[in-house]
C-alpha atoms as a PDB file:
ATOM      1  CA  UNK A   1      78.693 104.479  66.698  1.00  0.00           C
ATOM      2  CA  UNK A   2      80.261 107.642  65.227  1.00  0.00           C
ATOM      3  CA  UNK A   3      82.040 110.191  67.570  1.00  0.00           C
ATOM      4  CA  UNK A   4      79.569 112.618  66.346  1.00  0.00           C
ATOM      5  CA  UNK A   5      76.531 110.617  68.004  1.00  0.00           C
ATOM      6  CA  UNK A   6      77.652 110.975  71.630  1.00  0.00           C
ATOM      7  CA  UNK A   7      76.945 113.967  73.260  1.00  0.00           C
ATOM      8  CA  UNK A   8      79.736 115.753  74.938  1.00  0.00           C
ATOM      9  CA  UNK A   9      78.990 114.798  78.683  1.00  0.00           C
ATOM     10  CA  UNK A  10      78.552 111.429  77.636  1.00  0.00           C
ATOM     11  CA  UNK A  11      81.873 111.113  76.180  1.00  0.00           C
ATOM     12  CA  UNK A  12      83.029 113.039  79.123  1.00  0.00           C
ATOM     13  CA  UNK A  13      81.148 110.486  81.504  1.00  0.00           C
ATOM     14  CA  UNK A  14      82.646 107.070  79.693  1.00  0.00           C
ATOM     15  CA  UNK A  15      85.832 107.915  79.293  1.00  0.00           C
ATOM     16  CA  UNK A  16      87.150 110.701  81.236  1.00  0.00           C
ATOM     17  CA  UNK A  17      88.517 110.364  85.118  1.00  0.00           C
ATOM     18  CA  UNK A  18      85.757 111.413  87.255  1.00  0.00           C
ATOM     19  CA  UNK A  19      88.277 114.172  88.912  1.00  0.00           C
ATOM     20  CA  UNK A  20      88.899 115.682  85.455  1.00  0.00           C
ATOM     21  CA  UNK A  21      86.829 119.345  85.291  1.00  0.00           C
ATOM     22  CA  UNK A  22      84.028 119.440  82.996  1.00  0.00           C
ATOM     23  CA  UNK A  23      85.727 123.159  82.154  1.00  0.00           C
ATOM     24  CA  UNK A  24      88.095 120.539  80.272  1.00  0.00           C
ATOM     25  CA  UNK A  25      85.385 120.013  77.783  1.00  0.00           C
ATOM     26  CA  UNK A  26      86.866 122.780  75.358  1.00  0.00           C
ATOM     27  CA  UNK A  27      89.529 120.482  74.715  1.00  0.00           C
ATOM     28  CA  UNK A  28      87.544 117.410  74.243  1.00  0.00           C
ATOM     29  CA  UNK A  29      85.248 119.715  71.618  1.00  0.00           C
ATOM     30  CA  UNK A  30      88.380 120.401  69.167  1.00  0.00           C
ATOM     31  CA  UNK A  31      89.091 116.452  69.787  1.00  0.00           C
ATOM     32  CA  UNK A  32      85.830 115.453  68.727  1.00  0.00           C
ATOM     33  CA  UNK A  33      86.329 117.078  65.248  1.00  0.00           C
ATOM     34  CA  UNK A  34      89.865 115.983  64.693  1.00  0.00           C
ATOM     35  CA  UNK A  35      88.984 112.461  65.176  1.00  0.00           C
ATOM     36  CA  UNK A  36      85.662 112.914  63.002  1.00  0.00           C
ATOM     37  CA  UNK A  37      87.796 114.305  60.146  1.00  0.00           C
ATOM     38  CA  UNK A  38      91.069 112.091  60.687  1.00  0.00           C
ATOM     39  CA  UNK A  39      90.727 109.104  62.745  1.00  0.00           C
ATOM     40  CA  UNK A  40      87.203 107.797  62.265  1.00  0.00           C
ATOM     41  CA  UNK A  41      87.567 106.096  58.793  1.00  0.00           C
ATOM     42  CA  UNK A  42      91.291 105.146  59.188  1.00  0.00           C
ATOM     43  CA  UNK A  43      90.309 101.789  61.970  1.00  0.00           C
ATOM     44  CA  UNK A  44      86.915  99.396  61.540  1.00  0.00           C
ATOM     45  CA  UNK A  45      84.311 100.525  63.543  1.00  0.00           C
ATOM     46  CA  UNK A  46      84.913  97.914  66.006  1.00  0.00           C
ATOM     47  CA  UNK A  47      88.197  98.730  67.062  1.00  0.00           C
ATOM     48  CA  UNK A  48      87.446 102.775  67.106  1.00  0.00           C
ATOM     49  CA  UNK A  49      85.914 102.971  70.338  1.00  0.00           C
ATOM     50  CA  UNK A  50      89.472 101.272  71.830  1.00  0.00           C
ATOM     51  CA  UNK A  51      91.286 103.639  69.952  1.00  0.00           C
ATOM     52  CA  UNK A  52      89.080 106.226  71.278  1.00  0.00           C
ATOM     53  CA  UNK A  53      89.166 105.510  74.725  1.00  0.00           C
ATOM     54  CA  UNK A  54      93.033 105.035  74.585  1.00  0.00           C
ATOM     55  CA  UNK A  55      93.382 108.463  73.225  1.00  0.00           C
ATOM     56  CA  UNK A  56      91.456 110.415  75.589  1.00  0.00           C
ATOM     57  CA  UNK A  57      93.114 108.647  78.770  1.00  0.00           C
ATOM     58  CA  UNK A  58      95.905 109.838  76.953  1.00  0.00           C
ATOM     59  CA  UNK A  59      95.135 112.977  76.633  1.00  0.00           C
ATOM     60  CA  UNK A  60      93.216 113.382  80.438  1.00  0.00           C
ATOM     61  CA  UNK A  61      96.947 112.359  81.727  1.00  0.00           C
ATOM     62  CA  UNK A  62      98.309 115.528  79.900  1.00  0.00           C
ATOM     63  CA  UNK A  63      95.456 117.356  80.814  1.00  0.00           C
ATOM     64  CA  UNK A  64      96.301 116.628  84.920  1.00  0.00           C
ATOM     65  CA  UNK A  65     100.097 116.928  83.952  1.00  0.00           C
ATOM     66  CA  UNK A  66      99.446 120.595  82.862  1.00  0.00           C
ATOM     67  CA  UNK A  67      97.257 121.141  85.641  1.00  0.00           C
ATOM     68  CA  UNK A  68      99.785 120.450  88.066  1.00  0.00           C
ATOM     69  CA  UNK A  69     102.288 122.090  86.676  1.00  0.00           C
ATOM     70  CA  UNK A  70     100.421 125.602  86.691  1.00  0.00           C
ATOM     71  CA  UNK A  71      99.028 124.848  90.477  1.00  0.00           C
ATOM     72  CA  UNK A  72     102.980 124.517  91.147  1.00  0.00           C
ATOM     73  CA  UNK A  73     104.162 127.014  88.638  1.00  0.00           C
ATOM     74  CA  UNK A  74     105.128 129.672  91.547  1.00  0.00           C
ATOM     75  CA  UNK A  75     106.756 126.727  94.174  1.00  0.00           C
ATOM     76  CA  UNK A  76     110.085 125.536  93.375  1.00  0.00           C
ATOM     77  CA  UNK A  77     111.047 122.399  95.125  1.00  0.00           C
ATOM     78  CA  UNK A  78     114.078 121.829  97.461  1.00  0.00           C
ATOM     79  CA  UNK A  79     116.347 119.073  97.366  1.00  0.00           C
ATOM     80  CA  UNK A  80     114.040 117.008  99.819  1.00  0.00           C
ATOM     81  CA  UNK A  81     115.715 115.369 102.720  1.00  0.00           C
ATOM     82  CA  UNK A  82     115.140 111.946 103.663  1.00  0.00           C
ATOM     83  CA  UNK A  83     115.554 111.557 107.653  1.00  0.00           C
ATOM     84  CA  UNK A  84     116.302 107.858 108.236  1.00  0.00           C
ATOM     85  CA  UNK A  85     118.729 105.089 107.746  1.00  0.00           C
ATOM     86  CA  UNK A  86     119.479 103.849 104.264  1.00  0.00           C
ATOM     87  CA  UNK A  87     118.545 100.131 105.695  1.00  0.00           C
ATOM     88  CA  UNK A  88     115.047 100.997 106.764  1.00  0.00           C
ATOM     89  CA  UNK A  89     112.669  99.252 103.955  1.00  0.00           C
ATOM     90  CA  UNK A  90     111.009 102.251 103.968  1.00  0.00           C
ATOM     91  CA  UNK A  91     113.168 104.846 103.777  1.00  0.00           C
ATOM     92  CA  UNK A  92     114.720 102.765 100.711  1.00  0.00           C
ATOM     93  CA  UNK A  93     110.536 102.681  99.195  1.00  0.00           C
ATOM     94  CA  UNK A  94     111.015 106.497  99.074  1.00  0.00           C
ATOM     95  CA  UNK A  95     114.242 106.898  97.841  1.00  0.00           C
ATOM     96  CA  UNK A  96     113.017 104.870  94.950  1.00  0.00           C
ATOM     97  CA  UNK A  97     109.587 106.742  94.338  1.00  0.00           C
ATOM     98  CA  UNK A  98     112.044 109.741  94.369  1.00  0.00           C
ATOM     99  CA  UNK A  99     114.802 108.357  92.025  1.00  0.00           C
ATOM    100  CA  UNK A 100     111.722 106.825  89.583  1.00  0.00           C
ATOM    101  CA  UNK A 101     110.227 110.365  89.865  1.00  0.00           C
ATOM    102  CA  UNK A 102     113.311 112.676  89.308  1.00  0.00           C
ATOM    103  CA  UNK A 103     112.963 114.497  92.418  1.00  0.00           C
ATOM    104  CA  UNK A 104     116.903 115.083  94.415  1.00  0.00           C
ATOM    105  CA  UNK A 105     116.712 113.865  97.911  1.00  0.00           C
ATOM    106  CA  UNK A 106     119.282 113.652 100.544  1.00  0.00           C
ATOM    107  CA  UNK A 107     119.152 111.247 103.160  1.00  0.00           C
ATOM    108  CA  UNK A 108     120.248 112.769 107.090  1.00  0.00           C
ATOM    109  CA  UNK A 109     120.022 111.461 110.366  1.00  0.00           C
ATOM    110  CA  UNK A 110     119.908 115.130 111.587  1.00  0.00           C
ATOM    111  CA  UNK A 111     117.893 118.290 111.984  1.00  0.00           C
ATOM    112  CA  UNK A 112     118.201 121.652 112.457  1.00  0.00           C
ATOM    113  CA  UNK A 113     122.077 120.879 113.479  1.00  0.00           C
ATOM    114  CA  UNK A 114     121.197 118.203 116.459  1.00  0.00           C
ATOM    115  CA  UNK A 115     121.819 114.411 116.060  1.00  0.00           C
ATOM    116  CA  UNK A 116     118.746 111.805 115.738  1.00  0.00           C
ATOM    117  CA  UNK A 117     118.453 108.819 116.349  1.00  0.00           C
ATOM    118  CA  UNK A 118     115.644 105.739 115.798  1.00  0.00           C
ATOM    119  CA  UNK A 119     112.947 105.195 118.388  1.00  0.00           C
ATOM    120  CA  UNK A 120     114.105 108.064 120.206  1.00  0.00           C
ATOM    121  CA  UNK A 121     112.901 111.028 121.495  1.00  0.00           C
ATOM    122  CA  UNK A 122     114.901 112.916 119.549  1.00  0.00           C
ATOM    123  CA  UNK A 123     112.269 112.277 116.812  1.00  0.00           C
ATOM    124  CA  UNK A 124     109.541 113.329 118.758  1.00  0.00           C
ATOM    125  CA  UNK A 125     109.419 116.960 117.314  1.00  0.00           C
ATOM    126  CA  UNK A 126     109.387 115.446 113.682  1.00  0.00           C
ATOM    127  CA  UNK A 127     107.089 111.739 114.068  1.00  0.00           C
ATOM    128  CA  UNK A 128     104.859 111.493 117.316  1.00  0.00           C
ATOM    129  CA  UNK A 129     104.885 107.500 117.035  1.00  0.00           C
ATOM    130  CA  UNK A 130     109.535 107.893 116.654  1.00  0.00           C
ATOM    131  CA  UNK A 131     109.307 106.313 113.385  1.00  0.00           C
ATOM    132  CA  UNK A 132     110.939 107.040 109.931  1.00  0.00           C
ATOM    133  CA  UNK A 133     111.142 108.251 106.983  1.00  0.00           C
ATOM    134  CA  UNK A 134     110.217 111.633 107.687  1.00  0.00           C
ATOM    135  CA  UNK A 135     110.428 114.057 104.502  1.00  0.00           C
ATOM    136  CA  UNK A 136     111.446 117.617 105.334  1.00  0.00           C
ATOM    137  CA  UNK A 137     110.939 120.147 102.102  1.00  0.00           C
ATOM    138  CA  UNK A 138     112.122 123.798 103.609  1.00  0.00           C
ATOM    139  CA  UNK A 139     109.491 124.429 106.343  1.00  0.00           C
ATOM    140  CA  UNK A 140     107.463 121.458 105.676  1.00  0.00           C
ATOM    141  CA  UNK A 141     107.560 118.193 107.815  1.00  0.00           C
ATOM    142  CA  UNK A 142     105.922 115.183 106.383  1.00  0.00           C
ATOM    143  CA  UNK A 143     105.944 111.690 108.607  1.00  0.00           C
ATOM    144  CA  UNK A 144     104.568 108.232 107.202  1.00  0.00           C
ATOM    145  CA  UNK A 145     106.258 106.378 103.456  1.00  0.00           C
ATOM    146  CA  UNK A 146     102.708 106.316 102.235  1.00  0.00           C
ATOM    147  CA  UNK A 147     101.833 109.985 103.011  1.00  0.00           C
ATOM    148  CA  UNK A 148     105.226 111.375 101.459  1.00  0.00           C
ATOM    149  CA  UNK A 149     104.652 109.096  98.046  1.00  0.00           C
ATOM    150  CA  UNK A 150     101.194 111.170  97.756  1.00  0.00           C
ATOM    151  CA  UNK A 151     102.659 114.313  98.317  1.00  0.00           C
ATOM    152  CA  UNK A 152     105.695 113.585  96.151  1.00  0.00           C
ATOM    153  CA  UNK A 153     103.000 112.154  93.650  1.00  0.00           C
ATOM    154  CA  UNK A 154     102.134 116.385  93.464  1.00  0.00           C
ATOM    155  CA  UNK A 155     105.742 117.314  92.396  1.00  0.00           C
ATOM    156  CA  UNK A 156     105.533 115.944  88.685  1.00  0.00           C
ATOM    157  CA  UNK A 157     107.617 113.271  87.247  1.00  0.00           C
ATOM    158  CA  UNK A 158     106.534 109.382  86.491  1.00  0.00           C
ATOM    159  CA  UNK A 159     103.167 108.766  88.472  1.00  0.00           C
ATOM    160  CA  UNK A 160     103.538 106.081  90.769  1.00  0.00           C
ATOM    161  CA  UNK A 161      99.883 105.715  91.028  1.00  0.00           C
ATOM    162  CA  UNK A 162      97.290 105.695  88.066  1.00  0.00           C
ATOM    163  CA  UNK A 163      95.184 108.029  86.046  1.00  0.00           C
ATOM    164  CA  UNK A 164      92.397 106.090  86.336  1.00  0.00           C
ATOM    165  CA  UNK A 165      90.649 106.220  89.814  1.00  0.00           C
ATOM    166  CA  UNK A 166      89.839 102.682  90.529  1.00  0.00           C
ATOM    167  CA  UNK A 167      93.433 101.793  89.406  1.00  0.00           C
ATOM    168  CA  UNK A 168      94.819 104.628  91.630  1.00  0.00           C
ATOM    169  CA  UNK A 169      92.712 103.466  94.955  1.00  0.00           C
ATOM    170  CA  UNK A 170      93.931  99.836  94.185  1.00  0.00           C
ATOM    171  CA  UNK A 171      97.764 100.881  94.288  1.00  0.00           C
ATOM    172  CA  UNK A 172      97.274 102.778  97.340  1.00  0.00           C
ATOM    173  CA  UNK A 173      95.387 100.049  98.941  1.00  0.00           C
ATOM    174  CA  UNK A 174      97.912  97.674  98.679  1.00  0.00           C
ATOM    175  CA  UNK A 175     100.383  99.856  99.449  1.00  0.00           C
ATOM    176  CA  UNK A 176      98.858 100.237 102.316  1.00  0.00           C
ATOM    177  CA  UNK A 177      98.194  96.322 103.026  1.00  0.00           C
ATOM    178  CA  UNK A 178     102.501  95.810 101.910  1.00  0.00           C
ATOM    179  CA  UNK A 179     102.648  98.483 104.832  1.00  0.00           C
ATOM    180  CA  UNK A 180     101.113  96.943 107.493  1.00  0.00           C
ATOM    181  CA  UNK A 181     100.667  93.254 106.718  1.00  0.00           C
ATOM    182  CA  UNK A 182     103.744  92.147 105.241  1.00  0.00           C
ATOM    183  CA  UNK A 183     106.093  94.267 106.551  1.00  0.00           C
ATOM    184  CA  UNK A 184     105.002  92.591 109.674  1.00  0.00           C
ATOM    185  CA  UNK A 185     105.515  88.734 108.471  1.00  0.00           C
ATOM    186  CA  UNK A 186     108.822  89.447 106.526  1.00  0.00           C
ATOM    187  CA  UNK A 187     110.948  91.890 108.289  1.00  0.00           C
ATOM    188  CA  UNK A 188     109.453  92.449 111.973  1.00  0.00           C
ATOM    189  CA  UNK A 189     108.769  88.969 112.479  1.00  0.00           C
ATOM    190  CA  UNK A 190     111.550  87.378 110.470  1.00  0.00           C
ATOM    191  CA  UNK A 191     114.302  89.688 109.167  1.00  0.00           C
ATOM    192  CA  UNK A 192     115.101  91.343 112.589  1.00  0.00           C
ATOM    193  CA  UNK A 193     115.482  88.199 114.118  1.00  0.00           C
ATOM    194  CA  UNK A 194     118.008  87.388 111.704  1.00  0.00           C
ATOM    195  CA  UNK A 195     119.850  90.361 111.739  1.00  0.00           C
ATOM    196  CA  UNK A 196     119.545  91.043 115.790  1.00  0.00           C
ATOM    197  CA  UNK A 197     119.190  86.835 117.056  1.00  0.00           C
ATOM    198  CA  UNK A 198     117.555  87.527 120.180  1.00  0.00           C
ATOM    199  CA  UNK A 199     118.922  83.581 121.238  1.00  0.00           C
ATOM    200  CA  UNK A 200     121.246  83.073 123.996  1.00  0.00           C
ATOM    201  CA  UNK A 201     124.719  84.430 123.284  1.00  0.00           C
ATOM    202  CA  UNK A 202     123.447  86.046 120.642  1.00  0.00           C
ATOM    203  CA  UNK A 203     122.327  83.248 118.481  1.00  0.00           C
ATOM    204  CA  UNK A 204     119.593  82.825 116.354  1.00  0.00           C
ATOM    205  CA  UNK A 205     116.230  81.701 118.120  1.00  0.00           C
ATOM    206  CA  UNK A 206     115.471  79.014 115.464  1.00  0.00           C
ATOM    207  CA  UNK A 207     112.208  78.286 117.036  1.00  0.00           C
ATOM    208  CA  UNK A 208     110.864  81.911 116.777  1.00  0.00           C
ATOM    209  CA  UNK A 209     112.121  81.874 113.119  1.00  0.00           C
ATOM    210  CA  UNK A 210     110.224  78.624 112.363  1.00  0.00           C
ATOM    211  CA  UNK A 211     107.235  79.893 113.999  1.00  0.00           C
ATOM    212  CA  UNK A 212     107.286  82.981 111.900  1.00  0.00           C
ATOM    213  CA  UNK A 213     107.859  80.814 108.946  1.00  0.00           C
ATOM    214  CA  UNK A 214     104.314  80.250 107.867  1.00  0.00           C
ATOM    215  CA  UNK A 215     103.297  83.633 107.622  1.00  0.00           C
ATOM    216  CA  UNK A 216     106.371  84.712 105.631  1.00  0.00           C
ATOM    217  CA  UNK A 217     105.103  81.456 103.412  1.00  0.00           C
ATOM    218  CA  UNK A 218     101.726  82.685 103.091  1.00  0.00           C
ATOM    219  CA  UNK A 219     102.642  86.734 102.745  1.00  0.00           C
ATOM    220  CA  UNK A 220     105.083  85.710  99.663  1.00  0.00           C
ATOM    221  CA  UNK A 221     102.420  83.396  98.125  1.00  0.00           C
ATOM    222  CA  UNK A 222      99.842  86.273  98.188  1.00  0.00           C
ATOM    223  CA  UNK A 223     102.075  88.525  96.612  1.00  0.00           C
ATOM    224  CA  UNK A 224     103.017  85.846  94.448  1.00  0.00           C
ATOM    225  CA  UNK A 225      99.360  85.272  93.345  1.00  0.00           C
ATOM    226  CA  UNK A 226      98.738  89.240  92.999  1.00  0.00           C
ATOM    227  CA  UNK A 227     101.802  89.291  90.725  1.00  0.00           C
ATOM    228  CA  UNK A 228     100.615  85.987  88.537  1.00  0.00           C
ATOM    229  CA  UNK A 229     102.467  87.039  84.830  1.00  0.00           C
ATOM    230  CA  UNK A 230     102.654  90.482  85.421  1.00  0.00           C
ATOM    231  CA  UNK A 231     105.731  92.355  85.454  1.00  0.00           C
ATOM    232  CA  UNK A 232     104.842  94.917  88.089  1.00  0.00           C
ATOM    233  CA  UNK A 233     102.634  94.246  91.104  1.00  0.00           C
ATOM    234  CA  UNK A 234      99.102  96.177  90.463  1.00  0.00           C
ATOM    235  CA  UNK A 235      99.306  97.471  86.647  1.00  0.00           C
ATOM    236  CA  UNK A 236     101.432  97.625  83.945  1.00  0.00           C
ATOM    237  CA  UNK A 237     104.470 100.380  85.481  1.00  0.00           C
ATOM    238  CA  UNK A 238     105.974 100.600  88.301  1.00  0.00           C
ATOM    239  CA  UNK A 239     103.994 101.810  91.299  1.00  0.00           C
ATOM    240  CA  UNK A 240     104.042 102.956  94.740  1.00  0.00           C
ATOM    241  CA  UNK A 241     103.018  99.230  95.665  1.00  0.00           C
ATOM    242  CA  UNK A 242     106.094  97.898  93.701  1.00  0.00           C
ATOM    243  CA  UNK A 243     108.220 100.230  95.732  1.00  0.00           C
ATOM    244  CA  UNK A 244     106.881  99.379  99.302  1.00  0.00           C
ATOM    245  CA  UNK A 245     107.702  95.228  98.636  1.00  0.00           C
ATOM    246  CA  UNK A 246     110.880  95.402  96.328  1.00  0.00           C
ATOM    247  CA  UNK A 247     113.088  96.605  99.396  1.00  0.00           C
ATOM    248  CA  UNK A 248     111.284  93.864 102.007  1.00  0.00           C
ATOM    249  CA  UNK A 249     112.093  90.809  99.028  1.00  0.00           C
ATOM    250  CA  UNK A 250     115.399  92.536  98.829  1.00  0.00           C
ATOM    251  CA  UNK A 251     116.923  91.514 102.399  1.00  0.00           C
ATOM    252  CA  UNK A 252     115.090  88.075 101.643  1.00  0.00           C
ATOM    253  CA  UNK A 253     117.188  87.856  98.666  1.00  0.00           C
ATOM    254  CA  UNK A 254     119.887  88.119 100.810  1.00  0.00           C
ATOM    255  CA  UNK A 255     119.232  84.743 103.251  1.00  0.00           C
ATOM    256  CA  UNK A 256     121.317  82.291 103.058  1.00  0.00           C
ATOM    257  CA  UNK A 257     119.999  78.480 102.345  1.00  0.00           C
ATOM    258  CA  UNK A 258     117.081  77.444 104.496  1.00  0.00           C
ATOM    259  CA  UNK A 259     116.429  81.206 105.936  1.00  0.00           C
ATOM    260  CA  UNK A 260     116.050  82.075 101.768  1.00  0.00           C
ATOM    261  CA  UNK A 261     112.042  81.105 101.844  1.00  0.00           C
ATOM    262  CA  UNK A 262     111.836  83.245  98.870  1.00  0.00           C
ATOM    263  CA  UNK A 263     113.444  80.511  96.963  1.00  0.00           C
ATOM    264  CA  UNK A 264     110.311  78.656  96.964  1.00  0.00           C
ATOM    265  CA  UNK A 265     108.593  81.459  94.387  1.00  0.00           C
ATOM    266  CA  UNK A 266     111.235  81.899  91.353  1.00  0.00           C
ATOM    267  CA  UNK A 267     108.317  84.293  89.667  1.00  0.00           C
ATOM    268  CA  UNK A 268     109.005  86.707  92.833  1.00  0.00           C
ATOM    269  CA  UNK A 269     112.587  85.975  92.221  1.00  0.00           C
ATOM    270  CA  UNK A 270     112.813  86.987  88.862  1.00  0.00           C
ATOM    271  CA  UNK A 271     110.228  89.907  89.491  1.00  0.00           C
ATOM    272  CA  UNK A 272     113.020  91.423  92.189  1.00  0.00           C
ATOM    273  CA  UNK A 273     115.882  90.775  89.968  1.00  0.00           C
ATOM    274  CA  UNK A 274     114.192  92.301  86.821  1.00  0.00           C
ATOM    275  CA  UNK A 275     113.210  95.807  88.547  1.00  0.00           C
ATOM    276  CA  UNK A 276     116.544  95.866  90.556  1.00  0.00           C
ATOM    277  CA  UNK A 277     118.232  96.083  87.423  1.00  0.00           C
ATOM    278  CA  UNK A 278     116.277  99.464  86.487  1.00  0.00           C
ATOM    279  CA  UNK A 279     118.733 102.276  86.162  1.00  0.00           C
ATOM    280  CA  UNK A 280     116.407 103.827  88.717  1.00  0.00           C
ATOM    281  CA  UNK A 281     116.954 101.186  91.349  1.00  0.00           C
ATOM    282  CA  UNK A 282     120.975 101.358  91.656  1.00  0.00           C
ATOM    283  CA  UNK A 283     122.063 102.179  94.993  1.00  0.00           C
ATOM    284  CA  UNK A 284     119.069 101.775  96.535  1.00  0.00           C
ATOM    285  CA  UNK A 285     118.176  97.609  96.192  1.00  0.00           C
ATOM    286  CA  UNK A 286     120.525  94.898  96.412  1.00  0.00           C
ATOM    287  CA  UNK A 287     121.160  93.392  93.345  1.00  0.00           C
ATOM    288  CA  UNK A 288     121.052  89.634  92.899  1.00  0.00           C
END
C-alpha cells in the first residue's frame, strides 16, 4: 500500500512509540512526502513497508534524542560520584552503564568529608537498607543500580534500554530478575563463600558450596537459554541487563577448576569474553 493511503494517525499508531507526542506529527508530514517522491519506487512494494518502519524508528530515536536534550538544555551534569567499592557487582554494572554512556564518574567511599563504610550506619543518611552504589550528582542522592541506570538513561549518550516500549520493559525486567534472582544464586550464595569460607579455620565449607551448586547450575542455564545465539542478552546492543550479569560471570570466570561451574556453558563463556574486550569495559571487568 502506498505511503499516501495511510492516514497520518495511522502511520503514527503502527509505527511510532506510543510515548512519542502526536505534536511530532509535523515531522512525520514532511516524511510522508519525501518518501512518496524518493523512496517509494526505489524498493518492491513488499519490502517498503520494512524500509518504512525501519526509518521512522529511526527517526522517533532522534526525535526523543532531541527531546532530551532541550528538557536538559539548562542542567549541566557533574562528574557523578559512585559511592561503593570497585568489587561490588553492582557498583562495577554502573560504572559500565556510565563508561558505555560517556558520562565521568568517580568512585568514593566518602561524603561530605566523613569516611563510609559497607553495611554501616554510616550509610544510613545516603541508603536506608546500608547498601551500595549510591549515585550523588551535586545535591542529588540516588540509592539502588537499577534506579541510577534510569536516571543516567536521562543524561544522553548510548541507550541502555530500547526505543521501543515492549523492548524497553523487557530489559528492565530482567534487569530486575539479574538483580534479585541471580545475584542471589551466584555471588550471595556462592561467590562470598569463596571469597570469605565461613569453614573452620577459615576454610571453605564445601558442603554449603555444593548445596548452592544447583542453583548456580540452573541460574547460568537460564541465562544461557535467554542468550541462545545472540550476542547481547535481551536485543541486539548492549543493555542495562548485559551490564547487571557481565560483572556476576566475571568473578565466576575467575574460579579455579571444580568451583569454575561456568565452564559447563562455553556460549556464556565466550559471551563474557567478547563484551569484556569492549573498549568500554577496560578497568571495570576482568578479562579472560
Amino acid at each position: 500500500m502506498p505511503l499516501g493511503s495511510y492516514s497520518l494517525a495511522a502511520l503514527h499508531r503502527q509505527y511510532l512509540p506510543h510515548q512519542t507526542p502526536l505534536l511530532q506529527i509535523t515531522e512525520l508530514r514532511l516524511l510522508k512526502y519525501v518518501v512518496e517522491i524518493g523512496v517509494y519506487d526505489l524498493y518492491p512494494k513488499a519490502l517498503f513497508s520494512l524500509k518504512l518502519k525501519y526509518v521512522l524508528e529511526h527517526i522517533v530515536m532522534l526525535f526523543m534524542m532531541r527531546s532530551i536534550i532541550k528538557h536538559t538544555k539548562g542542567h549541566t551534569m557533574n562528574t557523578i560520584t559512585l559511592i561503593g567499592p570497585d568489587f561490588s557487582t553492582f557498583v562495577k554494572s554502573i560504572e559500565l552503564v556510565c563508561n558505555y554512556k560517556g558520562i565521568s564518574y568517580q568512585l568514593s567511599l566518602e561524603h561530605e568529608g566523613k569516611p563510609l563504610a559497607i553495611k554501616d550506619d554510616s550509610l544510613l543518611q545516603l541508603h536506608p537498607y546500608k547498601k551500595v552504589p549510591i549515585l550523588i550528582d551535586g545535591d542529588f542522592i540516588l540509592p539502588e543500580s537499577n534506579a541510577i541506570a534510569r536516571y543516567l538513561e536521562h543524561c544522553g549518550g548510548a541507550t541502555v534500554f530500547d526505543v521501543d516500549p515492549q523492548k524497553h520493559a523487557h530489559i528492565d525486567a530482567w534487569a530486575s530478575m539479574l538483580s534479585i534472582y541471580a545475584f542471589r544464586a551466584l555471588i550471595t550464595d556462592y561467590i562470598i563463600e569463596i571469597k570469605n569460607p565461613s569453614g573452620p579455620n577459615a576454610e571453605l565449607n564445601f558442603e554449603k558450596l555444593k548445596s548452592a551448586q544447583p542453583a548456580v547450575l540452573n541460574t547460568l542455564q537460564t541465562i544461557n537459554t535467554q542468550l541462545a545465539e545472540r550476542n547481547f542478552l535481551i536485543t541486539e546492543q548492549f543493555s542495562l541487563a548485559d551490564a547487571i550479569i557481565l560483572p556476576m560471570l566475571g568473578y565466576h570466570m575467575q574460579l579455579p577448576g571444580d568451583l569454575n561451574l561456568l565452564a559447563e556453558f562455553p556460549n556464556l563463556v565466550k559471551y563474557y569474553q567478547r563484551i569484556s574486550a569492549l573498549p568500554f569495559c577496560k578497568g571495570v571487568l576482568h578479562t579472560a
